[in-house]
C-alpha atoms as a PDB file:
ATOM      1  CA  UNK A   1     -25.091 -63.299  45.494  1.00  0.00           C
ATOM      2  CA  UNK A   2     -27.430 -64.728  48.120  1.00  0.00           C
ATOM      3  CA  UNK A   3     -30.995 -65.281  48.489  1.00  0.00           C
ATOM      4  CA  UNK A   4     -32.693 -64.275  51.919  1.00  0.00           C
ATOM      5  CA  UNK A   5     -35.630 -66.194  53.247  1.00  0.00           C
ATOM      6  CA  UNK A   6     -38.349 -65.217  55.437  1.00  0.00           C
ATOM      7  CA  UNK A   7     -41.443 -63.156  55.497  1.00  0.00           C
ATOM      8  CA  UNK A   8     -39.259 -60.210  55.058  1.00  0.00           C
ATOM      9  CA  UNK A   9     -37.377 -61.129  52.150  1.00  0.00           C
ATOM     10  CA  UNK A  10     -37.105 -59.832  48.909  1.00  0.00           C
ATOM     11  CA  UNK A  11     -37.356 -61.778  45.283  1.00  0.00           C
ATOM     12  CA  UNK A  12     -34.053 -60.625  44.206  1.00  0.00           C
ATOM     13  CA  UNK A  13     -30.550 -61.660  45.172  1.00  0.00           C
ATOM     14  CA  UNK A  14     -28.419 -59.565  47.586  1.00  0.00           C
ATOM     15  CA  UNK A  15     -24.708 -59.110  47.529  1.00  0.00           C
ATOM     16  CA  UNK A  16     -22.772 -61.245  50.353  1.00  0.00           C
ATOM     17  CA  UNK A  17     -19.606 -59.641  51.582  1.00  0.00           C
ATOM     18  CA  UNK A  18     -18.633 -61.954  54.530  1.00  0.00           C
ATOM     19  CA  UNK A  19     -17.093 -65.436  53.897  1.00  0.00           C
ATOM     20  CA  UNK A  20     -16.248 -66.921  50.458  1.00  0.00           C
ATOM     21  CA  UNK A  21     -18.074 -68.504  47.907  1.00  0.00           C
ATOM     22  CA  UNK A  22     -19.029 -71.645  47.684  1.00  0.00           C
ATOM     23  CA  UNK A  23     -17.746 -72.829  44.417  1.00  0.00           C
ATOM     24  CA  UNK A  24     -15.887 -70.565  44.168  1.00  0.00           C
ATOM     25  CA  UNK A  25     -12.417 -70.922  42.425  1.00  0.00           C
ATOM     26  CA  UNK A  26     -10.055 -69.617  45.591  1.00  0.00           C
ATOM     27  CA  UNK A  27     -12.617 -71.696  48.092  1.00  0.00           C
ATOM     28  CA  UNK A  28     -11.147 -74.870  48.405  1.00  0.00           C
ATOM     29  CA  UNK A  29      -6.944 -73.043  48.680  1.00  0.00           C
ATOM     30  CA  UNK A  30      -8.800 -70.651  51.382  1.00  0.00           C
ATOM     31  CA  UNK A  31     -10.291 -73.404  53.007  1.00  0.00           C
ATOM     32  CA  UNK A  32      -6.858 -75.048  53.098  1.00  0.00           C
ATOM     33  CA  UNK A  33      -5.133 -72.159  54.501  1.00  0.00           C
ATOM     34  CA  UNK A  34      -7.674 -72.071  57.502  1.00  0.00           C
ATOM     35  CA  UNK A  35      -7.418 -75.797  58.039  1.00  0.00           C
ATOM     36  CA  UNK A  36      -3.504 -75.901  57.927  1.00  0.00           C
ATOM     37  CA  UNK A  37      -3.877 -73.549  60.887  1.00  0.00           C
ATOM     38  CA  UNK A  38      -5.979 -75.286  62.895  1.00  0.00           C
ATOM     39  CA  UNK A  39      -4.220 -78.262  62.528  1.00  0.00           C
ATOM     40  CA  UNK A  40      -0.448 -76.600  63.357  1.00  0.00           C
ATOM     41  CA  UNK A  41      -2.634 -75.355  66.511  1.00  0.00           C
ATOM     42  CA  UNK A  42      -4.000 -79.139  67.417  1.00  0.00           C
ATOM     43  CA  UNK A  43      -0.315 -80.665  67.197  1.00  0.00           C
ATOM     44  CA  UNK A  44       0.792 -78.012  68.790  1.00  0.00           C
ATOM     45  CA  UNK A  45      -1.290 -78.888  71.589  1.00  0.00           C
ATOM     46  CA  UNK A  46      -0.336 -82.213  71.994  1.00  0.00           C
ATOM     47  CA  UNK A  47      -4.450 -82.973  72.266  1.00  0.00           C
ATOM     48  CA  UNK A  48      -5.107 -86.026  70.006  1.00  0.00           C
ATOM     49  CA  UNK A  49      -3.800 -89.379  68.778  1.00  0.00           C
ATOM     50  CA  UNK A  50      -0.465 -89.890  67.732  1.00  0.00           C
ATOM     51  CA  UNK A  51       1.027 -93.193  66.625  1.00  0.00           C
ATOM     52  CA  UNK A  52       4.858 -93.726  65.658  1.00  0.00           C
ATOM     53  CA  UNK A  53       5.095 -89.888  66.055  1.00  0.00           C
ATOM     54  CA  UNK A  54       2.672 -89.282  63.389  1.00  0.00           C
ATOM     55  CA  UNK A  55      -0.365 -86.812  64.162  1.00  0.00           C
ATOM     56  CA  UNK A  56      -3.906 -88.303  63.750  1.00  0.00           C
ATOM     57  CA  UNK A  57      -5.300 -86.327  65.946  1.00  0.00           C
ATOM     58  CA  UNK A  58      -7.267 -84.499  63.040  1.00  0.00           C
ATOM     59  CA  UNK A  59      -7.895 -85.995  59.577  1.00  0.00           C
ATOM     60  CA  UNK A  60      -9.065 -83.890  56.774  1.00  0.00           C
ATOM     61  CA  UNK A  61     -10.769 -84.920  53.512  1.00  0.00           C
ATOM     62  CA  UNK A  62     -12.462 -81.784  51.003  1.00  0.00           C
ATOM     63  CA  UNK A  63     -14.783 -80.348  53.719  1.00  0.00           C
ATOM     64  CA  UNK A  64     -14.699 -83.343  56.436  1.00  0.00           C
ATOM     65  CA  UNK A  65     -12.876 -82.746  59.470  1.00  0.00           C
ATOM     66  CA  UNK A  66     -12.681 -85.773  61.719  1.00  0.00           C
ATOM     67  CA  UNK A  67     -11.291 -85.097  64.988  1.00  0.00           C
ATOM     68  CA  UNK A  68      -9.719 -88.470  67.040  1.00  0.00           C
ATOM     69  CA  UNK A  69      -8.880 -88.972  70.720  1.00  0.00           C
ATOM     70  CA  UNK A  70      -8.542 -91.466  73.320  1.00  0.00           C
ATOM     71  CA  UNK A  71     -11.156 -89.871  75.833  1.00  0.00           C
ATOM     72  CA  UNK A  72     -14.026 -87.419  75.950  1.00  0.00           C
ATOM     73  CA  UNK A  73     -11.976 -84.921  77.920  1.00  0.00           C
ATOM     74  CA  UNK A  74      -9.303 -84.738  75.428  1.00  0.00           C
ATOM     75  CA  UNK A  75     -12.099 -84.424  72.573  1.00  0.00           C
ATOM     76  CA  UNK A  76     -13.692 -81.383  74.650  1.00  0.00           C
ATOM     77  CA  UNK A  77     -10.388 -79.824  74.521  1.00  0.00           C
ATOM     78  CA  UNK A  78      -9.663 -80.356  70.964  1.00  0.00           C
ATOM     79  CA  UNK A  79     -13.432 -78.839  70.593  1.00  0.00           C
ATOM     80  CA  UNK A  80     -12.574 -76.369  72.641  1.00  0.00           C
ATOM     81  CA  UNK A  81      -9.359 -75.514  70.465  1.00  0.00           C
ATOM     82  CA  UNK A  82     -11.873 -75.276  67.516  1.00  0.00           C
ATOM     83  CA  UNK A  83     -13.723 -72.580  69.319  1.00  0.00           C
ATOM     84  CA  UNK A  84     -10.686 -70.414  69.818  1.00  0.00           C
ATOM     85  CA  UNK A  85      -9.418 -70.768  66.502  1.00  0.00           C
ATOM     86  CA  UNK A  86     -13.094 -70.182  65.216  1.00  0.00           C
ATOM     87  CA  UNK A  87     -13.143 -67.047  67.276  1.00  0.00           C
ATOM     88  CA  UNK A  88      -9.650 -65.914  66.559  1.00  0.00           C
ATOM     89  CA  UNK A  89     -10.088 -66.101  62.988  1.00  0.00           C
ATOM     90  CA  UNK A  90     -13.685 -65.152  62.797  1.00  0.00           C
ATOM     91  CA  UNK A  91     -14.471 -68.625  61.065  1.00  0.00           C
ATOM     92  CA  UNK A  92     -17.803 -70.681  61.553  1.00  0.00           C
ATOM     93  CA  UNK A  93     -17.899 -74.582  61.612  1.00  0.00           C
ATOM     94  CA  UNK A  94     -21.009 -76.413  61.608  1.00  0.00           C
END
């Protein structure tokens, strides 16, 4: 359920049907799934640092994504990459 806000919204909750709930019990595996792929797509890519041919390009923690690079081009093409997947898999990051 979900509350709306605004002068046109009503007192009572609504039912959500896009995304998954937060707190929810499959969130955090669901979450996982969409981060592995983003982060098979960022190696992948090459875009990002690597040290001793280990990816650090993207570091993950719960809900933190962290993205690392050596310059602001690479960075707007990792960004970029986010955008894509974001739009490929109909997934919003803020």
């Amino acid at each position: 359920m979900e509350w709306c806000v605004g002068p046109a919204a009503s007192q009572q909750p609504t039912p959500s049907r896009l995304g998954f709930r937060q707190g929810g019990l499959l969130s955090p595996a669901l979450f996982a799934i969409y981060m592995d792929e983003v982060i098979k797509r960022l190696k992948a890519s090459k875009l990002g640092c690597c040290a001793n041919g280990v990816y650090y390009g993207c570091l993950v923690y719960a809900d933190d994504i962290m993205l690392i690079s050596h310059s602001l081009q690479v960075m707007q093409r990792m960004l970029d990459l986010f955008g894509t997947f974001s739009v490929d898999l109909e997934v919003k990051f803020n």
